[in-house]
Protein backbone atom coordinates (compact mmCIF):
# COMPACT_ATOMS: atom_id res chain seq x y z
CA UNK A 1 -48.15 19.41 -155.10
CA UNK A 2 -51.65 19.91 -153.26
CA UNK A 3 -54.65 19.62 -155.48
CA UNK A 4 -57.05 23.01 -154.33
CA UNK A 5 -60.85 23.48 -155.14
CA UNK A 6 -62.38 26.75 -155.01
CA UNK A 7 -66.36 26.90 -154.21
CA UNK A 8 -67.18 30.73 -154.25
CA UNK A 9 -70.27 32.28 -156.12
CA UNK A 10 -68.69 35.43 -157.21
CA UNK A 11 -66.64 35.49 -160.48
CA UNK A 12 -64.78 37.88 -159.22
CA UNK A 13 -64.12 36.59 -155.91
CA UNK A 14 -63.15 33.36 -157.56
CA UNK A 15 -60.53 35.16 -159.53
CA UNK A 16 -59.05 37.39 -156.99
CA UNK A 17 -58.60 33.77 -154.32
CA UNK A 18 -57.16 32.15 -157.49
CA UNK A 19 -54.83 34.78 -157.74
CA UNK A 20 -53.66 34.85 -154.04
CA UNK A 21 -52.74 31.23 -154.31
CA UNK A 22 -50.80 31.26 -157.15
CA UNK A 23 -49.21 33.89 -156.67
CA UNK A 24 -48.03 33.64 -152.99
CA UNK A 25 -48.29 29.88 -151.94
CA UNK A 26 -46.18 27.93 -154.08
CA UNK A 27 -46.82 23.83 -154.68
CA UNK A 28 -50.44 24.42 -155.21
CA UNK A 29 -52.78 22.49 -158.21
CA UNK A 30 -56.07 24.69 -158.70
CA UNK A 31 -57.56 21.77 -159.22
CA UNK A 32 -61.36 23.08 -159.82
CA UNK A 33 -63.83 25.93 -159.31
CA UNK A 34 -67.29 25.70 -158.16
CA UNK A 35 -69.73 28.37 -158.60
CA UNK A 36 -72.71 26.40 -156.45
CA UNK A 37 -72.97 23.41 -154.32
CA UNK A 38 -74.06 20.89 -156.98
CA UNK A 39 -70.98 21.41 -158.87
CA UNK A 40 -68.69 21.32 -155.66
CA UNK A 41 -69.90 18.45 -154.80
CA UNK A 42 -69.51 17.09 -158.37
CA UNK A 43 -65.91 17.58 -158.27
CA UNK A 44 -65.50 16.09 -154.14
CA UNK A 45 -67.09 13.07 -155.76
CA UNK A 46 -64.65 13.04 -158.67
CA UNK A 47 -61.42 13.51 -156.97
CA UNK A 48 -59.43 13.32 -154.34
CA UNK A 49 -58.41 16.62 -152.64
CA UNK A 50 -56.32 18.34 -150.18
CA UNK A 51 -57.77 20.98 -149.47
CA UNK A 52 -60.81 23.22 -149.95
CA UNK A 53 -61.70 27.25 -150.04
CA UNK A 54 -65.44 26.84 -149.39
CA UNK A 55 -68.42 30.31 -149.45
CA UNK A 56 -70.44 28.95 -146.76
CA UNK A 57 -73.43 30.99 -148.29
CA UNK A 58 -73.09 29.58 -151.85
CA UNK A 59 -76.59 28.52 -153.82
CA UNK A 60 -78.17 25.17 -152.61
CA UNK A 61 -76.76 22.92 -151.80
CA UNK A 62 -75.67 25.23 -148.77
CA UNK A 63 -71.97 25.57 -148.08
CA UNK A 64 -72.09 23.78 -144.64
CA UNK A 65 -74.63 20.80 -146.65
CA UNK A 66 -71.43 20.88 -149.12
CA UNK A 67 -68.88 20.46 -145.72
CA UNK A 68 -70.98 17.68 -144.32
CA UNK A 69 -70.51 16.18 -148.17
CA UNK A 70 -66.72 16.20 -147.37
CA UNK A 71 -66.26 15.04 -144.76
CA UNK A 72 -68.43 11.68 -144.98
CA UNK A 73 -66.11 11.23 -148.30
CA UNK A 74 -62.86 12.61 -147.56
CA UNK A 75 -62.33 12.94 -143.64
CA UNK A 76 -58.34 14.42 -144.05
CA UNK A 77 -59.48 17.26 -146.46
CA UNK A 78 -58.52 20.43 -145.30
CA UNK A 79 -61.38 23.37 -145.48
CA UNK A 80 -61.53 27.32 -145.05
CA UNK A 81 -65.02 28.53 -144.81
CA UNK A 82 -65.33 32.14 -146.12
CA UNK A 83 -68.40 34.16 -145.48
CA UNK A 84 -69.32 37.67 -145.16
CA UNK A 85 -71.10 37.26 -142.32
CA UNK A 86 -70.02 36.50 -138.53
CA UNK A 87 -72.73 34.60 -136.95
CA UNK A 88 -72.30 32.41 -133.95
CA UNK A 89 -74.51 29.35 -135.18
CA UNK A 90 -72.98 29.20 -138.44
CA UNK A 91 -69.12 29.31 -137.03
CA UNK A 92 -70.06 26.85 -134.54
CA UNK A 93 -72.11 24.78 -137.18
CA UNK A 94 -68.69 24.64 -139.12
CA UNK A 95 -66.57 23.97 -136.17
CA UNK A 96 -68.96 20.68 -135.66
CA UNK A 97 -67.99 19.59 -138.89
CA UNK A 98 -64.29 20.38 -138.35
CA UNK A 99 -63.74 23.14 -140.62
CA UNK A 100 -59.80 24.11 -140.17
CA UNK A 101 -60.24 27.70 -140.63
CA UNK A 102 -62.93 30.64 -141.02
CA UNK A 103 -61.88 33.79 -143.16
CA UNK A 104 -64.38 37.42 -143.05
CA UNK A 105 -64.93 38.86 -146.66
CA UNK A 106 -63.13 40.92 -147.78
CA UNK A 107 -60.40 38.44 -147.01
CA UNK A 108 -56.86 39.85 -146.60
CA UNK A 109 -54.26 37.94 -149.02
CA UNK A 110 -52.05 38.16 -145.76
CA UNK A 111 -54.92 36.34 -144.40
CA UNK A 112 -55.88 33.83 -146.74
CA UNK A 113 -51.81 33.13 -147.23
CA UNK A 114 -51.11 32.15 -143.78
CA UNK A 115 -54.33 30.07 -143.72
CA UNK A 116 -53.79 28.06 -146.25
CA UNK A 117 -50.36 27.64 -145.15
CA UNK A 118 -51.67 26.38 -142.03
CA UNK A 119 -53.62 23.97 -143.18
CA UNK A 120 -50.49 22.74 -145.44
CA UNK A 121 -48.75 22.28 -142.39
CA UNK A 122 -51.39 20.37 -140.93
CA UNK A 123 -51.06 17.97 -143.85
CA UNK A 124 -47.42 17.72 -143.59
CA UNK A 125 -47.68 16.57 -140.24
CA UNK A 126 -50.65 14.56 -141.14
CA UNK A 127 -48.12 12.53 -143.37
CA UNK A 128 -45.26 12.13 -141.06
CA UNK A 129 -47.56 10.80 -138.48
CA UNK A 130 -48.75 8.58 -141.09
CA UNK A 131 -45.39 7.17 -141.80
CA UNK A 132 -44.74 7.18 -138.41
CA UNK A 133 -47.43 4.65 -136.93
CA UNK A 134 -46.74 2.49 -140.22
CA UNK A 135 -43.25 2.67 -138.81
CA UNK A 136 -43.72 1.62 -135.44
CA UNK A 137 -46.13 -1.23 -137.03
CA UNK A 138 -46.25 -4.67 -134.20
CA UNK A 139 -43.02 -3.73 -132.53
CA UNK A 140 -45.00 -1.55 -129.61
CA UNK A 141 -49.01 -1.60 -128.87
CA UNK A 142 -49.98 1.26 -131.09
CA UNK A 143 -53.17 2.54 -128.63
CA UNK A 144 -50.51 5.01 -127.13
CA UNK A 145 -49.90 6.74 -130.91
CA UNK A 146 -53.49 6.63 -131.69
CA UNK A 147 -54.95 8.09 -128.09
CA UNK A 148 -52.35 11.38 -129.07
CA UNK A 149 -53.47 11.98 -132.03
CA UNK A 150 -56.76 11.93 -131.40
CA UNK A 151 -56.11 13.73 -128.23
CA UNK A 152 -54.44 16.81 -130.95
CA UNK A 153 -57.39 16.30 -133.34
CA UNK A 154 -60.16 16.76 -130.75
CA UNK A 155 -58.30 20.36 -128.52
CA UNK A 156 -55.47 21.05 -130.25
CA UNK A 157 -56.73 22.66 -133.48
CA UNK A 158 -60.60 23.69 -131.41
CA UNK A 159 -58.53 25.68 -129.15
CA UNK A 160 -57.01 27.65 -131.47
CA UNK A 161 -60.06 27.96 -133.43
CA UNK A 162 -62.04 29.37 -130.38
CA UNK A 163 -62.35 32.76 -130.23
CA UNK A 164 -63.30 35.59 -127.49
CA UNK A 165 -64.44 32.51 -125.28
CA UNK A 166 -61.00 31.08 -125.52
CA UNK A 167 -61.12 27.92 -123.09
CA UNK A 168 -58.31 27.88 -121.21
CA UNK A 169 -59.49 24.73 -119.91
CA UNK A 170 -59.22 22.87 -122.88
CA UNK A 171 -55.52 23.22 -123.60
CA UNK A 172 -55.14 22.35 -119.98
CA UNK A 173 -56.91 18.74 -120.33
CA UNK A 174 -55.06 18.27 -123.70
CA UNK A 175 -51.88 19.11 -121.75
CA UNK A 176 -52.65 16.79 -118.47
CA UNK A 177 -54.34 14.00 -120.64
CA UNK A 178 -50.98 13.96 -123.09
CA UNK A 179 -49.09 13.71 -119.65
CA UNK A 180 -50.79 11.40 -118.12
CA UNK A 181 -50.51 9.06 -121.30
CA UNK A 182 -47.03 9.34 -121.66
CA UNK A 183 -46.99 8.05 -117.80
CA UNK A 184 -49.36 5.29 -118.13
CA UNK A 185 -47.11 3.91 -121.34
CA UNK A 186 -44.06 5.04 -119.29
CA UNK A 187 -42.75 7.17 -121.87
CA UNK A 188 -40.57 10.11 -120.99
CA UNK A 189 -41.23 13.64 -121.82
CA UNK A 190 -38.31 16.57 -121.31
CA UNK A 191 -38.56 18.66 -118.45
CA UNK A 192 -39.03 21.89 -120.50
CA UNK A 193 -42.13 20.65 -121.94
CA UNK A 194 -43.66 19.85 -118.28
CA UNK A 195 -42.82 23.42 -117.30
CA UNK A 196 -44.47 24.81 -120.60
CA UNK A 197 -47.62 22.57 -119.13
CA UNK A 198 -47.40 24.59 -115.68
CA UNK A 199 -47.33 27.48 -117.97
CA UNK A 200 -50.60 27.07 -119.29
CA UNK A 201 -51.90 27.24 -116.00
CA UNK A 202 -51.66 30.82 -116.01
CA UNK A 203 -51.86 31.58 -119.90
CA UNK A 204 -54.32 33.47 -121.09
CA UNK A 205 -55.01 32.52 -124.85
CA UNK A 206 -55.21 35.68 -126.79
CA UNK A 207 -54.17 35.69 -130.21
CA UNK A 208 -50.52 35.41 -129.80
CA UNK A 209 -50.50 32.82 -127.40
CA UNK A 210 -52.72 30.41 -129.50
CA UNK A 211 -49.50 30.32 -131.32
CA UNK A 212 -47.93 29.35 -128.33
CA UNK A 213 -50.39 26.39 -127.37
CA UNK A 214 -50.04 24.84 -130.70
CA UNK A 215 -46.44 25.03 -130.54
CA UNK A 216 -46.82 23.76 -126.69
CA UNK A 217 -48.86 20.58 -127.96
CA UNK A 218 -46.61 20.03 -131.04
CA UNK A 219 -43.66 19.81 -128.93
CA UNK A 220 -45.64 17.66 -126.52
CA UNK A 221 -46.25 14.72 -129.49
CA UNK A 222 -42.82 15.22 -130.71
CA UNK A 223 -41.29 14.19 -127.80
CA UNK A 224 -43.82 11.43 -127.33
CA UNK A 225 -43.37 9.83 -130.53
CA UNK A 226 -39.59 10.49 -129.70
CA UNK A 227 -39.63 8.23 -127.00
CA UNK A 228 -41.93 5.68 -128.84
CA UNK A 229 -38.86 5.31 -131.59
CA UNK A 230 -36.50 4.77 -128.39
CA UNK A 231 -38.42 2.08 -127.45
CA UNK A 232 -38.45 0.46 -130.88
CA UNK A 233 -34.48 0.33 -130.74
CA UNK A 234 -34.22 2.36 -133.88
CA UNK A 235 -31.45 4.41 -132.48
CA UNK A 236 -28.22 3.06 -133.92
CA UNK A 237 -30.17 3.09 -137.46
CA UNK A 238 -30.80 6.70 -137.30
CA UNK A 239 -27.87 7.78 -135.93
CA UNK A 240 -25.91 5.90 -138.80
CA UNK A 241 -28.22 7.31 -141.54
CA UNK A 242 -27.89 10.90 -139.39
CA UNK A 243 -24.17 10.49 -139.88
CA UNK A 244 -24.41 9.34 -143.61
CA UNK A 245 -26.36 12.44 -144.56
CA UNK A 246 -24.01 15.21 -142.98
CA UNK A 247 -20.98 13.49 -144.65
CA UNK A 248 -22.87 13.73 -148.24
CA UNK A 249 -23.74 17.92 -147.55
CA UNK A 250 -20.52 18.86 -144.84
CA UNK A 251 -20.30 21.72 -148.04
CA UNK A 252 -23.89 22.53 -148.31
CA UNK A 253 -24.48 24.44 -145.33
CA UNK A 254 -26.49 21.50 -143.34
CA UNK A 255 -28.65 22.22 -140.04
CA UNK A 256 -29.77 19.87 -137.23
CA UNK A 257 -33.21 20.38 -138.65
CA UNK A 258 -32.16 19.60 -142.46
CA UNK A 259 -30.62 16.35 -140.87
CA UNK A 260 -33.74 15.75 -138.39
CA UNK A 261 -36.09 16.16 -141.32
CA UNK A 262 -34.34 13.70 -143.41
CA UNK A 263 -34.15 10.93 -140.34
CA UNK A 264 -37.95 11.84 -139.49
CA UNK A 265 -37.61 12.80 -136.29
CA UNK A 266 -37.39 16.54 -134.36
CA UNK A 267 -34.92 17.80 -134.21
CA UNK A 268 -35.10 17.91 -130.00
CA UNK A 269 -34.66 14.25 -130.59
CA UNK A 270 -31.73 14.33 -133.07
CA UNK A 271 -29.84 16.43 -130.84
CA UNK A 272 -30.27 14.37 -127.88
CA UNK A 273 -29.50 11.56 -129.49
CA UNK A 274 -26.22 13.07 -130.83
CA UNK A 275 -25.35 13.28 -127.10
CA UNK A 276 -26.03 9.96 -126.56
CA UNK A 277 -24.37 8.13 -129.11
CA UNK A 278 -21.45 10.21 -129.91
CA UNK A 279 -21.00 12.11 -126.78
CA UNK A 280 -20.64 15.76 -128.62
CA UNK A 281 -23.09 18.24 -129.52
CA UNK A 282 -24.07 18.34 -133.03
CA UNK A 283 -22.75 21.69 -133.61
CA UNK A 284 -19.54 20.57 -132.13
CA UNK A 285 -19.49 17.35 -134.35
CA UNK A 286 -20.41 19.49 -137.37
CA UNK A 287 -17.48 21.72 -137.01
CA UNK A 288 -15.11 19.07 -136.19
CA UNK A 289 -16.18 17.08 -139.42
CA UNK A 290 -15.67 20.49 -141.55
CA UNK A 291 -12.50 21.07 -140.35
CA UNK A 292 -11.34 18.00 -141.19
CA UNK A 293 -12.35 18.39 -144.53
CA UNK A 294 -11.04 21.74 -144.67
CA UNK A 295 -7.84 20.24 -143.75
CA UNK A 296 -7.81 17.57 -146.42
CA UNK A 297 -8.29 20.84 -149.18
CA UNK A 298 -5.49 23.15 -147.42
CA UNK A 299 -3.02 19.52 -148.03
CA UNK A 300 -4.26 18.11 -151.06
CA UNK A 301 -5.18 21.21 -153.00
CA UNK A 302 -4.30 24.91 -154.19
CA UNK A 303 -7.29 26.51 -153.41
CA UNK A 304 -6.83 29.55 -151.77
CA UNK A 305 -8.30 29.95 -147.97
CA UNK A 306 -11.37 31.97 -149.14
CA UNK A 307 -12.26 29.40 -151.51
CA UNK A 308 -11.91 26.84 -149.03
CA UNK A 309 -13.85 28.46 -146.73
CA UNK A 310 -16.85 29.54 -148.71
CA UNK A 311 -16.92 25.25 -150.04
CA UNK A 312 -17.96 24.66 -146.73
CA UNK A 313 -20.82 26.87 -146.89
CA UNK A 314 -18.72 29.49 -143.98
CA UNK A 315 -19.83 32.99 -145.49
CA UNK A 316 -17.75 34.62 -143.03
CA UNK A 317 -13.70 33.97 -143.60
CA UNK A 318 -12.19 35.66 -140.26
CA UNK A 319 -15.38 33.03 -138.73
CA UNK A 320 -13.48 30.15 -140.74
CA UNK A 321 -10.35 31.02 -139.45
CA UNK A 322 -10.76 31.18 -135.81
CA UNK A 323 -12.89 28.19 -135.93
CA UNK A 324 -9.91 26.46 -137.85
CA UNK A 325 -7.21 27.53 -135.19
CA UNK A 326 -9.52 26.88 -132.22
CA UNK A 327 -9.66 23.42 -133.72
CA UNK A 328 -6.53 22.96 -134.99
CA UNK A 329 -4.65 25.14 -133.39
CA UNK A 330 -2.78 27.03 -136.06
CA UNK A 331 -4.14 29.07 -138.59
CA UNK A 332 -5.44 27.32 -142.16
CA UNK A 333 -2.50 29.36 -144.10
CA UNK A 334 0.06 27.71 -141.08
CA UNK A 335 -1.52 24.84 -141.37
CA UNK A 336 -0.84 24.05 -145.06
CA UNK A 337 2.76 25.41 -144.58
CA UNK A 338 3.61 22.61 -142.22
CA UNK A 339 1.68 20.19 -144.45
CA UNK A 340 4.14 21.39 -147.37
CA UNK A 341 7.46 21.64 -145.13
CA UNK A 342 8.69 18.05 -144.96
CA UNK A 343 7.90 17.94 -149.12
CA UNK A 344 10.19 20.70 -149.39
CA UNK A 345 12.79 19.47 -147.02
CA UNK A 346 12.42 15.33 -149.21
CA UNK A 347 12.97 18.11 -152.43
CA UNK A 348 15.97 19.53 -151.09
């Protein structure tokens, strides 16, 4: 659960963005409203918060005095400025004080929706990173984790924030700098994230392809951190716990990114490392440990094939039965038969 504050003069602006949010962005605490900034900042003094919905024009103390506030108290909250009016000094005022997004009344619920679950992201991310450097703790010089991060704090999010201007210069040093690091610590990155660095070279950073650099630098600091966990010799642990995990939910329909997630690592990583260690793709591995189990409930039980099949979270029978004989090499109904022959023979 995120704990939200709302700073917006309007009554009825307050009660349309209050709206929005609980109605569209589940896992959200409306924590507090603010009507001015002496009562917003009465509540950033009280408690701790995640994130922030903040009228830059609100009665004194100003909106960006209120931001400032913030940030010397709680550096990691995350803040939307909203404002009816676009002007340059103020947007670039709030950039300074790294506001994460800027909305134009009247605000879109589309709009405020996918900001706000943007910023949530952020803060998701914010934690695993967390986790990760406590993680990695003595067992490798932790300058290499920290330069990245700051590296995606200071371009990553201002590029995306930029608007007509749109450096493209910017996402290149992020990209070369993040590079270069990973050389100087002699950490590996895959090939197809040094091509998507060419890329940039050439990218011109409209709207869509903001999108694209974020996803670009995320990838980038995945595979980083990836290789920091390689060095720490935490592969056999993972892979174990990997393993452990897809045995518990073989009949709940599990992904490489449920099982990445779980393991805390991408799932880029996960599936290299299934390569690795067990020398088999995890698709491959997946089906193999299904059918297995499919084979146990075509011996061991009455269930009929469709049951069977939709157990193991396969929606589409004919799907379950080529898989089976492709596997197996006879079909599941064939399969039991021969499993029940020599029983019937012993009864004879």
């Amino acid at each position: 659960m995120y704990d939200v504050v709302i700073v917006e003069d309007e009554e009825l602006e307050r009660q349309a963005l209050r709206s929005i949010l609980t109605d569209h962005v589940p896992g959200l605490n409306i924590l507090g409203e603010a009507k001015n900034g002496a009562e917003a900042i009465e509540l950033i003094d009280r408690y701790d918060i995640d994130l922030v919905l903040l009228d830059i024009n609100i009665p004194k103390p100003s909106g960006l005095e209120v931001l400032q506030k913030l940030r010397d108290k709680h550096a990691q909250t995350k803040v939307i400025i909203t404002t009816a009016y676009d002007y340059f000094d103020t947007m670039r005022a709030a950039i300074q004080l790294r506001a994460d997004d800027y909305l134009l009344k009247p605000i879109r619920p589309s709009a405020l929706v996918s900001a706000v679950e943007g910023c949530l992201e952020h803060l998701n991310t914010g934690k695993r990173s967390g986790d990760l450097a406590h993680e990695v703790g003595t067992l490798l010089e932790q300058s290499a984790y920290r330069e990245a991060v700051a590296l995606v704090r200071r371009h990553g999010e201002w590029i995306f924030m930029q608007r007509e201007e749109a450096p493209r210069h910017l996402a290149l040093e992020f990209a070369t700098a993040l590079v270069d690091l990973a050389k100087e610590r002699n950490l590996r990155l895959p090939e197809t994230v040094a091509q998507e660095v060419h890329n940039l070279q050439t990218l011109r950073l409209d709207d869509r392809s903001r999108h694209h650099v974020l996803g670009v630098f995320r990838s980038m600091t995945d595979a980083l951190f990836d290789s920091v966990r390689e060095r720490c010799g935490q592969s056999p642990e993972r892979m174990q716990k990997a393993l452990n995990f897809i045995e518990r939910n073989l009949d709940k329909g599990v992904t490489l990114e449920d099982v990445a997630e779980h393991i805390n690592v991408s799932a880029c990583y996960l599936s290299r490392l299934f390569k690795k260690k067990m020398n088999i793709n995890f698709i491959a591995y997946l089906t193999t440990r299904r059918i297995e189990l499919a084979k146990e409930l075509l011996s061991d039980s009455e269930e009929c094939v469709t049951n069977i099949a939709f157990e193991l979270s396969y929606s589409d029978v004919n799907y379950f039965c080529k898989s089976f004989k492709k596997e197996v090499g006879v079909s599941p109904s064939a399969y039991r038969q021969q499993c029940r022959a020599p029983t019937a023979i012993a009864a004879e």
